[in-house]
N, C-alpha and C. Protein backbone atom coordinates (compact mmCIF):
# COMPACT_ATOMS: atom_id res chain seq x y z
N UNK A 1 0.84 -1.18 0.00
CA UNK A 1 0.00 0.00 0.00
C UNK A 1 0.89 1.24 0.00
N UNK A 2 0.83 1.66 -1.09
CA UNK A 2 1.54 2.98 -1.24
C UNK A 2 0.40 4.68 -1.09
N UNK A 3 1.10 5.25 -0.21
CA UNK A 3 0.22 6.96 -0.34
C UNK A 3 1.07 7.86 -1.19
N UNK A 4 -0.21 8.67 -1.40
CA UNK A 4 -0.12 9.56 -2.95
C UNK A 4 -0.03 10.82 -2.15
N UNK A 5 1.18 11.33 -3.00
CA UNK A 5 2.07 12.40 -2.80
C UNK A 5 1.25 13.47 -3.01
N UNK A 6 0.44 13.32 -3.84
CA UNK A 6 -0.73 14.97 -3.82
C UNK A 6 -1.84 13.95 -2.98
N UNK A 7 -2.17 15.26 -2.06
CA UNK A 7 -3.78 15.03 -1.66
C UNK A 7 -4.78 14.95 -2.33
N UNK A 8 -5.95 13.98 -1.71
CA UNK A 8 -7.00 13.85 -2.56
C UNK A 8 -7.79 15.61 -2.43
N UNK A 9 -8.79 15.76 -3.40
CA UNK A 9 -9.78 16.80 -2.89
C UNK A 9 -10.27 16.77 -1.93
N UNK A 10 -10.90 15.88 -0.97
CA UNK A 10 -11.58 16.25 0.26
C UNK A 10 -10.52 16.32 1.89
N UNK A 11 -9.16 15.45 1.76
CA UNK A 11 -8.08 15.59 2.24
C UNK A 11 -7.68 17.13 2.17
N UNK A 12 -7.61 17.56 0.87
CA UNK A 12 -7.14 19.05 0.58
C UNK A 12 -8.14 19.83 1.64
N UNK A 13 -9.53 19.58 1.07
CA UNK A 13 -10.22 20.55 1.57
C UNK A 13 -10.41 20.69 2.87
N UNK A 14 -10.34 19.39 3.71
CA UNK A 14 -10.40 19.41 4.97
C UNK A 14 -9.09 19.82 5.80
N UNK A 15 -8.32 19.80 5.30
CA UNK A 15 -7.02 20.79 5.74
C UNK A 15 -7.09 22.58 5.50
N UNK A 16 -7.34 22.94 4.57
CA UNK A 16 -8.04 24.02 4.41
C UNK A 16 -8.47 24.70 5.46
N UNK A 17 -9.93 24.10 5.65
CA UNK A 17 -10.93 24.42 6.59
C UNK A 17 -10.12 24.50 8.11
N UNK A 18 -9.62 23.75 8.23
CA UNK A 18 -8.61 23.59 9.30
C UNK A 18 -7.72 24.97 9.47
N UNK A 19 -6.81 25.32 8.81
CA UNK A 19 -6.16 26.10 8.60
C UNK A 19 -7.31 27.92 8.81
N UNK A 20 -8.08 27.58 7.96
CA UNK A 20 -8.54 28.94 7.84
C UNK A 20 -9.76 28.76 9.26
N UNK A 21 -10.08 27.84 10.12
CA UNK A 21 -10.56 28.04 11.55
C UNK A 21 -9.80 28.33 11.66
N UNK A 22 -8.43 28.08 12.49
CA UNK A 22 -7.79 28.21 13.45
C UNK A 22 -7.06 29.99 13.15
N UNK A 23 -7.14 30.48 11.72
CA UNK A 23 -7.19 32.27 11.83
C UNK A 23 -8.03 32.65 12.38
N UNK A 24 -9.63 32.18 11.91
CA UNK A 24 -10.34 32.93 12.79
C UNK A 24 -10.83 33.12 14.06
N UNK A 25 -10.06 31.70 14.40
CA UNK A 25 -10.28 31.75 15.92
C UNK A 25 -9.14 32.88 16.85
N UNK A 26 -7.90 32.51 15.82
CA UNK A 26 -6.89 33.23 16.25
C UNK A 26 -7.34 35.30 16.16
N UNK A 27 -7.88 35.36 14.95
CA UNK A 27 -8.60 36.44 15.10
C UNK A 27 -9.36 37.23 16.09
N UNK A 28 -10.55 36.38 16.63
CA UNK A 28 -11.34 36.55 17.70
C UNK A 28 -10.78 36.50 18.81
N UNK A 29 -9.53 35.57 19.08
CA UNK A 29 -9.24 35.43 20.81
C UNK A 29 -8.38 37.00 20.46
N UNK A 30 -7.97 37.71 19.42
CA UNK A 30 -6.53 38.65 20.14
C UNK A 30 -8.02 40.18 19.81
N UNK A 31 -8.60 39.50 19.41
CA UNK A 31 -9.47 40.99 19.06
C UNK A 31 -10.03 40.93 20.62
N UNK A 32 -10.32 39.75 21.18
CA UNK A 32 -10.47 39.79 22.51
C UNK A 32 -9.80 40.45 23.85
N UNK A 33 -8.85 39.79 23.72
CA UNK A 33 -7.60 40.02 24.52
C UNK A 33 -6.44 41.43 23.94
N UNK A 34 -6.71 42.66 24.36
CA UNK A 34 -6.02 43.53 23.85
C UNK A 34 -4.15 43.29 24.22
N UNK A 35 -4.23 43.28 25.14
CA UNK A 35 -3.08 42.73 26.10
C UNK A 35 -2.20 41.65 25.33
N UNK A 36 -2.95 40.61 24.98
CA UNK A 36 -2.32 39.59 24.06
C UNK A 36 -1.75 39.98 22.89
N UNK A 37 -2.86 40.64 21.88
CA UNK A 37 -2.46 41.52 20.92
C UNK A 37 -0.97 42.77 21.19
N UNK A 38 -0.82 43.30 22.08
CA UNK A 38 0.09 44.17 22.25
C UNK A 38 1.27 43.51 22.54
N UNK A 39 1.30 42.24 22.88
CA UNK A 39 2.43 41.38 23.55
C UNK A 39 3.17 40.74 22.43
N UNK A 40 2.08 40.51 21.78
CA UNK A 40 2.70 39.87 19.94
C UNK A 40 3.00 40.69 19.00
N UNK A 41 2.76 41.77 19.03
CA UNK A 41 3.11 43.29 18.38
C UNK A 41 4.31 43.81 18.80
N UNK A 42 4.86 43.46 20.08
CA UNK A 42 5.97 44.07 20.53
C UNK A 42 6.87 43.31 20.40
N UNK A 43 6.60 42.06 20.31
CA UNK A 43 7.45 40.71 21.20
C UNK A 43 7.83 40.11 19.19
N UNK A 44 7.05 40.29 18.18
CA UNK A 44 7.13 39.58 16.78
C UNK A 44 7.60 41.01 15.83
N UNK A 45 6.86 41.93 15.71
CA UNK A 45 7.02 43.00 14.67
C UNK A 45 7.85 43.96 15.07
N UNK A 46 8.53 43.81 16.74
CA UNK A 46 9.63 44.64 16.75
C UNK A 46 8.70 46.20 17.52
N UNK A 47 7.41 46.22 17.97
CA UNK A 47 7.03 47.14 18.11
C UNK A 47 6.02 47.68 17.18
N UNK A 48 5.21 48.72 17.53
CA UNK A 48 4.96 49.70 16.53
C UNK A 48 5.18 50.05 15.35
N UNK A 49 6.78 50.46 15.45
CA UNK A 49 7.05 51.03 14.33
C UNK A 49 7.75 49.97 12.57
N UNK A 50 7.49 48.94 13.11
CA UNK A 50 7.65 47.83 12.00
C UNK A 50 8.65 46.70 12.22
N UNK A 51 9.31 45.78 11.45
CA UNK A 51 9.87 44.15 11.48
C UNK A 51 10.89 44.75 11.98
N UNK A 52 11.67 45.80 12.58
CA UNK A 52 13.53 45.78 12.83
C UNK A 52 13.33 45.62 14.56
N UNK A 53 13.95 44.62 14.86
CA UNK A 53 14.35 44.28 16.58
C UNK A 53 13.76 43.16 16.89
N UNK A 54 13.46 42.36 16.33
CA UNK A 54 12.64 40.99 16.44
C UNK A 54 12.73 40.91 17.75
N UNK A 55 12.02 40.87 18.60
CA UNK A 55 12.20 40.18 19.67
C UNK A 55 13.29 41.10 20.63
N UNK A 56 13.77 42.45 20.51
CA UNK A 56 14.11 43.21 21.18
C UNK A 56 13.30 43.95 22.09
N UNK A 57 13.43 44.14 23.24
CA UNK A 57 12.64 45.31 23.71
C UNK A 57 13.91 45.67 24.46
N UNK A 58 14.16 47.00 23.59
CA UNK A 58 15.24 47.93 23.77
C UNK A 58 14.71 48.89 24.85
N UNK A 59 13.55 49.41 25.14
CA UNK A 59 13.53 50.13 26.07
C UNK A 59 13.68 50.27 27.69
N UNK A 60 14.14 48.79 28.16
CA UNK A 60 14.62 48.99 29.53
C UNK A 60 16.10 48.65 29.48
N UNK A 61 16.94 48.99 28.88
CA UNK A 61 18.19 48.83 28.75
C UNK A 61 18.67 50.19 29.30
């Protein structure tokens, strides 16, 4: 018994669906949680002001 390297259509699709819940859940919990949202904004995009400091927080230095 050999498996096939492309997914079938309903394999595909049910991964999909998968994928695009778990944004919108991810959506709803940070639209929830402001706090969370600000923690992943600071802590991933470097802040505010855009992608430079990954994971820096230069301001208590």
């Amino acid at each position: 018994m050999t498996k096939a390297i492309i997914p079938t259509t309903p394999e595909f699709l049910r991964e999909a669906l998968i994928v695009i819940g778990g944004a919108l859940i991810a959506a709803f919990v940070l639209s929830q949680l402001p706090a969370v949202r600000a923690y992943i904004q600071k802590n991933v995009s470097g802040g505010p002001g855009g992608l430079g400091g990954v994971g820096c927080d230069c301001d208590t230095h």
